[in-house]
PDB file of N, CA and C in Angstrom:
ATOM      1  N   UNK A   1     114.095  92.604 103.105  1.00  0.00           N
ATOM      2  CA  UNK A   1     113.714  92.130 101.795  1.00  0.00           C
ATOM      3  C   UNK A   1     113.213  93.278 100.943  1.00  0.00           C
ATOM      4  N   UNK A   2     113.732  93.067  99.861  1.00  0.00           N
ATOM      5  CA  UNK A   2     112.798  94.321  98.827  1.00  0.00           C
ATOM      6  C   UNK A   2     111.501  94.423  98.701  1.00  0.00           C
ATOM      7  N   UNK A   3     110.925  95.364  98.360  1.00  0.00           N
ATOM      8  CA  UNK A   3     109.683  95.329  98.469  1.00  0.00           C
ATOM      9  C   UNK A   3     108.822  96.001  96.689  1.00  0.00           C
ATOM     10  N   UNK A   4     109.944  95.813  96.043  1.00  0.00           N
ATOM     11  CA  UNK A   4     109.891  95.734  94.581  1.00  0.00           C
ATOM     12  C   UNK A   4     108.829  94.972  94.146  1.00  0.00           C
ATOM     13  N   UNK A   5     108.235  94.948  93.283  1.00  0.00           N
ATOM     14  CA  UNK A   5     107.336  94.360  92.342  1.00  0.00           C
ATOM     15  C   UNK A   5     107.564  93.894  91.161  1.00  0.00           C
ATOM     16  N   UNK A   6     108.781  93.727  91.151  1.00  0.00           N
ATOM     17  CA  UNK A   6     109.139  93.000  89.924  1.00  0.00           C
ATOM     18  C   UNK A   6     108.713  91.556  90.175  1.00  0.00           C
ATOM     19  N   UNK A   7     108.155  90.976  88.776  1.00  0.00           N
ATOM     20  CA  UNK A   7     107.872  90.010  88.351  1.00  0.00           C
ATOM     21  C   UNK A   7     108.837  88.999  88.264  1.00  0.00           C
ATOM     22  N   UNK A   8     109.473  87.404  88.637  1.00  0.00           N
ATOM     23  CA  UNK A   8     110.304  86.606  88.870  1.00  0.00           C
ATOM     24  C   UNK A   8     110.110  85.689  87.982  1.00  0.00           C
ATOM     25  N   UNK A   9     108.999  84.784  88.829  1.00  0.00           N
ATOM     26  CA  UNK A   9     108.354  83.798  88.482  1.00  0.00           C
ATOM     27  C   UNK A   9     107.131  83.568  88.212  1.00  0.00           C
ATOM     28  N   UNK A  10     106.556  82.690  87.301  1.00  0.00           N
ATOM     29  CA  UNK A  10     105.404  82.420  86.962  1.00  0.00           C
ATOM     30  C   UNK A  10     104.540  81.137  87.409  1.00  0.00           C
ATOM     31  N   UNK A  11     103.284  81.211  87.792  1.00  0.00           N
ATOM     32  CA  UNK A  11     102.651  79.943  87.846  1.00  0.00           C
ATOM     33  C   UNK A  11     101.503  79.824  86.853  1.00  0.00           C
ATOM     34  N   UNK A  12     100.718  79.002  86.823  1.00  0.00           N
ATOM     35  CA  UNK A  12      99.613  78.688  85.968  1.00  0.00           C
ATOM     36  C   UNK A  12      98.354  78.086  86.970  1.00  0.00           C
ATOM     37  N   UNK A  13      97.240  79.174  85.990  1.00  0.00           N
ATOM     38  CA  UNK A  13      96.303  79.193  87.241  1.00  0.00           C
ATOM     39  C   UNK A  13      95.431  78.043  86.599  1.00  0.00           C
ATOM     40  N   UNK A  14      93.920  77.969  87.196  1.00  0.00           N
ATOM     41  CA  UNK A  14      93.370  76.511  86.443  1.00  0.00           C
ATOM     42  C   UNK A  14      93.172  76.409  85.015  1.00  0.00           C
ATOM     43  N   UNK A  15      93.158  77.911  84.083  1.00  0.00           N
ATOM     44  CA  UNK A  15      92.725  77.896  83.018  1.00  0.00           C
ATOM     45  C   UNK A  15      93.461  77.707  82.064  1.00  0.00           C
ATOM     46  N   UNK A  16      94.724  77.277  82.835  1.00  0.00           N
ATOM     47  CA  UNK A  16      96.387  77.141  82.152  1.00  0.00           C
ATOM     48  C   UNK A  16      96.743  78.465  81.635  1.00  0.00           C
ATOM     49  N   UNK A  17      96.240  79.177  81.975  1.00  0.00           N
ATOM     50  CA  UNK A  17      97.148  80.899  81.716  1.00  0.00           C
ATOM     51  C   UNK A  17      98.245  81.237  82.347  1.00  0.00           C
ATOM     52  N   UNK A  18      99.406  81.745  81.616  1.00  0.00           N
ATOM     53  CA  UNK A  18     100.075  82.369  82.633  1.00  0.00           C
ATOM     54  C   UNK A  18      99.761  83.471  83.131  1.00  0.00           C
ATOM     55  N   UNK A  19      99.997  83.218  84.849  1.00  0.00           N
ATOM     56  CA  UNK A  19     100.064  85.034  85.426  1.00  0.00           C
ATOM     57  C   UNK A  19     101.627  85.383  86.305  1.00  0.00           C
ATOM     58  N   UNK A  20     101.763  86.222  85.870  1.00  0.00           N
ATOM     59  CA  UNK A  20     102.949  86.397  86.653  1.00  0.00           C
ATOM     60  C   UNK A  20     102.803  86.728  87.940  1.00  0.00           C
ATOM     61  N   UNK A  21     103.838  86.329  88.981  1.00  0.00           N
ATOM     62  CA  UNK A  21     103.734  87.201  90.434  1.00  0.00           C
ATOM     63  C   UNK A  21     104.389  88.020  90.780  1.00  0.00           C
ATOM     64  N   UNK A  22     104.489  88.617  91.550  1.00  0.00           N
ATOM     65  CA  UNK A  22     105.258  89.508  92.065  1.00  0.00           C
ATOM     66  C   UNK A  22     106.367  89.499  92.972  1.00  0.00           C
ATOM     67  N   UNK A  23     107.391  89.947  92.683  1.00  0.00           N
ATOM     68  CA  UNK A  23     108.221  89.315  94.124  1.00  0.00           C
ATOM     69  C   UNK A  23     108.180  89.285  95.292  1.00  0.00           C
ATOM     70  N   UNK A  24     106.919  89.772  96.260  1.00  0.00           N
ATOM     71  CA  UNK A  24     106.198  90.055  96.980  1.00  0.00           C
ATOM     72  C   UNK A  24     105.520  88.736  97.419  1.00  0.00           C
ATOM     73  N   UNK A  25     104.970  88.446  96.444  1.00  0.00           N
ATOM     74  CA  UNK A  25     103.691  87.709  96.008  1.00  0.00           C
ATOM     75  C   UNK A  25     104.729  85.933  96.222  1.00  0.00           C
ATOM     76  N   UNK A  26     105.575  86.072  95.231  1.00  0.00           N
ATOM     77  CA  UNK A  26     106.442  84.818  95.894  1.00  0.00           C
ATOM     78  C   UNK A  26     107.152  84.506  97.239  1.00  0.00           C
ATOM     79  N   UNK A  27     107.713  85.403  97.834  1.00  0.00           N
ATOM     80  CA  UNK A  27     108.560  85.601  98.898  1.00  0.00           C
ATOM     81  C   UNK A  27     107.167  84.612  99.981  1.00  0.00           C
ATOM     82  N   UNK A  28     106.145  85.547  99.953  1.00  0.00           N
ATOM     83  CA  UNK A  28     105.187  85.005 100.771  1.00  0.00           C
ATOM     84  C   UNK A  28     104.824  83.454 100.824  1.00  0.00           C
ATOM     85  N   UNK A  29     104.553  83.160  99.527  1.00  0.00           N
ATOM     86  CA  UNK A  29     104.421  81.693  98.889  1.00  0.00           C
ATOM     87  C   UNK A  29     105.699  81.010  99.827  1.00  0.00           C
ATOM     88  N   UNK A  30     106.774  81.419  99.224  1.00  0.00           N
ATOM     89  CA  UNK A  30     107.576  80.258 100.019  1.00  0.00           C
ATOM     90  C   UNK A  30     107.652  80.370 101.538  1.00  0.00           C
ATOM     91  N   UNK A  31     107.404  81.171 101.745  1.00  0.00           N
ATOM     92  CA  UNK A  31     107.119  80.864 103.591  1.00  0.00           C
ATOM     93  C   UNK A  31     106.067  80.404 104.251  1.00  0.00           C
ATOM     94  N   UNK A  32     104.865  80.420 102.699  1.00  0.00           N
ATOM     95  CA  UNK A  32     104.091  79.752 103.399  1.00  0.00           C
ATOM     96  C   UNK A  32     104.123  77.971 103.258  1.00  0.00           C
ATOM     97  N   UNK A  33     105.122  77.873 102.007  1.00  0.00           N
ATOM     98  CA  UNK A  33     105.195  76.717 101.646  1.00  0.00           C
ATOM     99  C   UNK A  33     106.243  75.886 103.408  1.00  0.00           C
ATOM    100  N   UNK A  34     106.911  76.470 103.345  1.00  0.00           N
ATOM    101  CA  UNK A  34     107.642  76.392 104.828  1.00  0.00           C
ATOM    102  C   UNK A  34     107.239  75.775 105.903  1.00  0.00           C
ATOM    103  N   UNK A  35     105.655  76.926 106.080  1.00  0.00           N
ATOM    104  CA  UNK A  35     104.825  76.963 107.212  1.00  0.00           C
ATOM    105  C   UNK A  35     103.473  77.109 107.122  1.00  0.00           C
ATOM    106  N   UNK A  36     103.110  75.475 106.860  1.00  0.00           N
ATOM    107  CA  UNK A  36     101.294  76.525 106.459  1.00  0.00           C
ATOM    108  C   UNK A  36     100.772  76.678 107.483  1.00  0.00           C
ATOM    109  N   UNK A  37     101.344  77.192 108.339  1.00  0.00           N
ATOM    110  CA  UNK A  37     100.109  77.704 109.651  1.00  0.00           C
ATOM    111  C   UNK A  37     100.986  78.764 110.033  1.00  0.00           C
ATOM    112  N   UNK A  38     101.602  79.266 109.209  1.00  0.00           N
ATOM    113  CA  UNK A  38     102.465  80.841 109.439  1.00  0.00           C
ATOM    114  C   UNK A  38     101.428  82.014 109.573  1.00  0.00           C
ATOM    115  N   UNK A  39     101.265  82.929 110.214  1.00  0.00           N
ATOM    116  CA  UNK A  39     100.258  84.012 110.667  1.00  0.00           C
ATOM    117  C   UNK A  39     100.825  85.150 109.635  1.00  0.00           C
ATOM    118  N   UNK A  40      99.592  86.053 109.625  1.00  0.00           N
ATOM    119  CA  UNK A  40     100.329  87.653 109.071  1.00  0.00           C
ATOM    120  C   UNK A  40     100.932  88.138 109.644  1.00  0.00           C
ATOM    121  N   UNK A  41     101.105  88.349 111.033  1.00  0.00           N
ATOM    122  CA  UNK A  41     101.968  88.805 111.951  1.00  0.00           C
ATOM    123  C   UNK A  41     103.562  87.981 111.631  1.00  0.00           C
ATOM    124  N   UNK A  42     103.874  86.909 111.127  1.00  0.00           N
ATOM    125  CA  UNK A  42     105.574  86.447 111.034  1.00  0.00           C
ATOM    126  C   UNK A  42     105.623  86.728 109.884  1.00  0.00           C
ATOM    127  N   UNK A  43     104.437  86.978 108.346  1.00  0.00           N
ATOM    128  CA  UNK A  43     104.483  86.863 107.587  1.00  0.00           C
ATOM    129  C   UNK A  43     105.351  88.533 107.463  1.00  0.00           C
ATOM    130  N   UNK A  44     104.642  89.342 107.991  1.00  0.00           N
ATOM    131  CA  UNK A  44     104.973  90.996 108.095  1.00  0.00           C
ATOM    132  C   UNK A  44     106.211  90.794 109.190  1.00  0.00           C
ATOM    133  N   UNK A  45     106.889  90.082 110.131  1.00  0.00           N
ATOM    134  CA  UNK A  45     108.096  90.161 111.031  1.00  0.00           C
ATOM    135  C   UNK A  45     108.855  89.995 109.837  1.00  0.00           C
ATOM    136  N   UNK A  46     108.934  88.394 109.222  1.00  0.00           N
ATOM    137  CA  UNK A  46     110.036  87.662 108.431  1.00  0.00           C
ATOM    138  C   UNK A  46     110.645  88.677 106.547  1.00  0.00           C
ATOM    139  N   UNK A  47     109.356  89.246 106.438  1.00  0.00           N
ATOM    140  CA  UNK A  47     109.126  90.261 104.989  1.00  0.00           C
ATOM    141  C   UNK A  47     109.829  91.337 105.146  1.00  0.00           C
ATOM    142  N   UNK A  48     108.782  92.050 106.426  1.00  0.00           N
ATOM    143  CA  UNK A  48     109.669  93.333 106.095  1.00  0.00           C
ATOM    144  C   UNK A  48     108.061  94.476 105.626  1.00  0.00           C
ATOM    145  N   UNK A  49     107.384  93.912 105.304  1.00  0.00           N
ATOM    146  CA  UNK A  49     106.069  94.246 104.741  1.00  0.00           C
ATOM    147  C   UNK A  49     105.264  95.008 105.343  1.00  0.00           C
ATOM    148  N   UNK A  50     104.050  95.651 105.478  1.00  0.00           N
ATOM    149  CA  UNK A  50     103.204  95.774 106.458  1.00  0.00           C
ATOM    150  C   UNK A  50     102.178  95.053 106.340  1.00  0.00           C
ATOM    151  N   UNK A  51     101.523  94.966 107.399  1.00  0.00           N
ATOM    152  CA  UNK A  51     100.717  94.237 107.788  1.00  0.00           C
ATOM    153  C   UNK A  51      98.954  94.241 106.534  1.00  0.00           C
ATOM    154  N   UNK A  52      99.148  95.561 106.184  1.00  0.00           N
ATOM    155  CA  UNK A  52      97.826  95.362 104.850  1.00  0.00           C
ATOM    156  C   UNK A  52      98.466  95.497 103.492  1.00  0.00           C
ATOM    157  N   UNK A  53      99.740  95.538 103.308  1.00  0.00           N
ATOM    158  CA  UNK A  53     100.525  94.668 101.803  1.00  0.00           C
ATOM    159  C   UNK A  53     100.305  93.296 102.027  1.00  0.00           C
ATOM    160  N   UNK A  54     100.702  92.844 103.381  1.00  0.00           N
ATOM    161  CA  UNK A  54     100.909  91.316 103.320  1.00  0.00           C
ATOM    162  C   UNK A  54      99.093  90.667 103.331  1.00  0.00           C
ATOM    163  N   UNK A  55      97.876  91.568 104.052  1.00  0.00           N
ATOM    164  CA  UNK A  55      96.606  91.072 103.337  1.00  0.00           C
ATOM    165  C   UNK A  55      96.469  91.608 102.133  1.00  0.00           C
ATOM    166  N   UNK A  56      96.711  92.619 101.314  1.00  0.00           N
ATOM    167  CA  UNK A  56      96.660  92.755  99.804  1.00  0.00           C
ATOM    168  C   UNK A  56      96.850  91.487  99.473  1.00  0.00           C
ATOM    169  N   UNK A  57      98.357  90.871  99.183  1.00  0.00           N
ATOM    170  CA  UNK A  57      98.975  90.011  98.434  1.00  0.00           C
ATOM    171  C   UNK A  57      98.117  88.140  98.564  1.00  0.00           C
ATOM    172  N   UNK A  58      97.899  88.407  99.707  1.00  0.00           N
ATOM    173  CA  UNK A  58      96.940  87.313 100.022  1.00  0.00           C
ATOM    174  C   UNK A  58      95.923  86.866  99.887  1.00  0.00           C
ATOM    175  N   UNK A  59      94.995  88.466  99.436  1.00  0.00           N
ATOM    176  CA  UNK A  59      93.350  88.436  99.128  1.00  0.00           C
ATOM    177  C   UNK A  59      93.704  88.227  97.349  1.00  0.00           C
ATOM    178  N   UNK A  60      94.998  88.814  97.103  1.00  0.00           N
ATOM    179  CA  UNK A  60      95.130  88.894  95.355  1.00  0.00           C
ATOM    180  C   UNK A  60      95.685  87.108  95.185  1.00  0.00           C
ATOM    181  N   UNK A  61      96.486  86.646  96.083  1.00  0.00           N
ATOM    182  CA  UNK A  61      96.705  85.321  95.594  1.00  0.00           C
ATOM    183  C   UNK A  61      95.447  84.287  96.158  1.00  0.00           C
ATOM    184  N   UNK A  62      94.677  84.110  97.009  1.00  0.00           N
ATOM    185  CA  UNK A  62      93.625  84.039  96.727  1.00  0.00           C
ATOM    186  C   UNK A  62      92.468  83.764  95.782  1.00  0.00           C
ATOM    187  N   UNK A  63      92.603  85.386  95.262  1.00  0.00           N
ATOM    188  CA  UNK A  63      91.507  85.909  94.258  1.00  0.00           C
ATOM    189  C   UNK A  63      91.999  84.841  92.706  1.00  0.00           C
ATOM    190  N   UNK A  64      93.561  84.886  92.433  1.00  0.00           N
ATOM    191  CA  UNK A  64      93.856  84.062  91.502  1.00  0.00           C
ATOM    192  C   UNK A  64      93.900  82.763  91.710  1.00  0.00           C
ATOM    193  N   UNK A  65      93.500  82.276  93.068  1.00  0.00           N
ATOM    194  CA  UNK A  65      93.202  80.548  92.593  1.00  0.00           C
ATOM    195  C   UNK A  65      94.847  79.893  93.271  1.00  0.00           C
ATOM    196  N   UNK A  66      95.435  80.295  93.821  1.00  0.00           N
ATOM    197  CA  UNK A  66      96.235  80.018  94.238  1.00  0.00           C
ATOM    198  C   UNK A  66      96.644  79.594  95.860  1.00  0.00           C
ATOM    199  N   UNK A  67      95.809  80.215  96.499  1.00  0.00           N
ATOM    200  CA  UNK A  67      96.135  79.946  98.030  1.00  0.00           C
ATOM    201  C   UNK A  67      94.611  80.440  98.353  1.00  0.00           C
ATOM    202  N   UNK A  68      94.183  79.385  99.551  1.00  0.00           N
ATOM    203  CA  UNK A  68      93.338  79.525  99.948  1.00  0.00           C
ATOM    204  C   UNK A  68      93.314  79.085 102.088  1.00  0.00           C
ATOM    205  N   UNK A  69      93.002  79.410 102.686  1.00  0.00           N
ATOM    206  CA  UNK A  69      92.990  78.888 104.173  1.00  0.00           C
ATOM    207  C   UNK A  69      91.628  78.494 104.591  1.00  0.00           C
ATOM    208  N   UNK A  70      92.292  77.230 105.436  1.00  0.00           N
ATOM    209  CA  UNK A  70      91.464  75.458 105.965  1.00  0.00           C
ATOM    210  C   UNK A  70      91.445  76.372 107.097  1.00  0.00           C
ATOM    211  N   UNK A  71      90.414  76.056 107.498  1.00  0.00           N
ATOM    212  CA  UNK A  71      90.286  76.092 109.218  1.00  0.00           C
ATOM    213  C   UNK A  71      90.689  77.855 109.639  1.00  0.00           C
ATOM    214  N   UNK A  72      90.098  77.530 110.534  1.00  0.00           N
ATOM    215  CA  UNK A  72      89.824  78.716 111.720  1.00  0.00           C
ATOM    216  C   UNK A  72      91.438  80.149 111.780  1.00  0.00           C
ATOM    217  N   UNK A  73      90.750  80.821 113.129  1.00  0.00           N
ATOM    218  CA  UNK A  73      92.447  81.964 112.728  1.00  0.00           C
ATOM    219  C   UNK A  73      93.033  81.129 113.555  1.00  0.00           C
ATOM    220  N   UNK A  74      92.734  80.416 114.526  1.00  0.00           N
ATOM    221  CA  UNK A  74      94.110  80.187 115.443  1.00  0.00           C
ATOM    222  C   UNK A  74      94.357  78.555 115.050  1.00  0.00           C
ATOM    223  N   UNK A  75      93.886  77.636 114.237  1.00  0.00           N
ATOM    224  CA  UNK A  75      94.366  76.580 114.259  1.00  0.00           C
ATOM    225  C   UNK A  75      94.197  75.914 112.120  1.00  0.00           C
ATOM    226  N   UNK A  76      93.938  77.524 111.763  1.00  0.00           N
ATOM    227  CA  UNK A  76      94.276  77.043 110.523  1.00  0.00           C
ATOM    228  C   UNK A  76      95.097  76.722 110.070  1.00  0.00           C
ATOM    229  N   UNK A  77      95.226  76.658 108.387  1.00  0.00           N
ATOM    230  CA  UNK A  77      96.367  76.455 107.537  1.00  0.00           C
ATOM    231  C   UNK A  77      96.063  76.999 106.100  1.00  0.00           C
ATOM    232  N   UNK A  78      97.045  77.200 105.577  1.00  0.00           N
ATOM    233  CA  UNK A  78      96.712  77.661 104.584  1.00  0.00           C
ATOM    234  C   UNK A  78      97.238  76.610 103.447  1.00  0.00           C
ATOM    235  N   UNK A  79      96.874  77.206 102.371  1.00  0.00           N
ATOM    236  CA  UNK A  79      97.013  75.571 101.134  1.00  0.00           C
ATOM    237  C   UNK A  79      96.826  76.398  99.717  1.00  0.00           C
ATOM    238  N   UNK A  80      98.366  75.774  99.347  1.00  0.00           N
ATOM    239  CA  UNK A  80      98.746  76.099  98.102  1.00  0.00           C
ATOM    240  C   UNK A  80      98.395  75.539  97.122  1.00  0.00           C
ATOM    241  N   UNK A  81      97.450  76.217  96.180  1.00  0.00           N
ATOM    242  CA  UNK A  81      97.120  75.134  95.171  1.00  0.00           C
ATOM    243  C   UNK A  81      98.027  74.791  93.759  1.00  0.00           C
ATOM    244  N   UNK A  82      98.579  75.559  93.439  1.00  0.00           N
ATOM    245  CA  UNK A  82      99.239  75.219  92.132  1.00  0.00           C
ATOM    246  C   UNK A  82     100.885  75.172  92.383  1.00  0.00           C
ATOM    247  N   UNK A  83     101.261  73.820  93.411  1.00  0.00           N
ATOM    248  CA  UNK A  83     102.415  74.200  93.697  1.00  0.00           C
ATOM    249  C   UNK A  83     103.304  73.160  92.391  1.00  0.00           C
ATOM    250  N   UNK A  84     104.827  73.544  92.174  1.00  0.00           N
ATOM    251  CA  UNK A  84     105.304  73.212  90.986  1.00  0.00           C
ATOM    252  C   UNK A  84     106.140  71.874  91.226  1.00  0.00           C
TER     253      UNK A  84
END
């Protein structure tokens, strides 16, 4: 997978702003949409990524209000909040 930063798609965070993501930043989204109990470890197998891009992108989607993780490391999930 590329590992480009071009901008794709957009979501809207709670304040109804747009922010754009990154193609990075989506790729992840939909695998997690896939799998919400997908680990960083398949997240960095299935990407292509390394292992502290793929926590960058996570602490930054996160930080925007977008994904957040339920429960513990081995029996969490993670949860998309502004899905379309």
């Amino acid at each position: 997978m590329s590992q480009a930063n071009d901008t794709k798609n957009c979501t809207k965070d709670d304040t109804n702003v747009h922010k754009e993501l990154t193609e990075n930043q989506n790729v992840i989204i939909g695998l997690i949409a896939q799998d919400d109990t997908i680990t960083r470890a398949i997240l960095t197998q299935k990407t292509g990524l390394s292992d502290s891009t793929i926590a960058r992108e996570l602490k930054t989607l996160s930080s925007l209000g977008i994904l957040h993780r339920e429960g513990g490391r081995k029996k969490g999930r993670w949860v998309i909040e502004n899905k379309k």
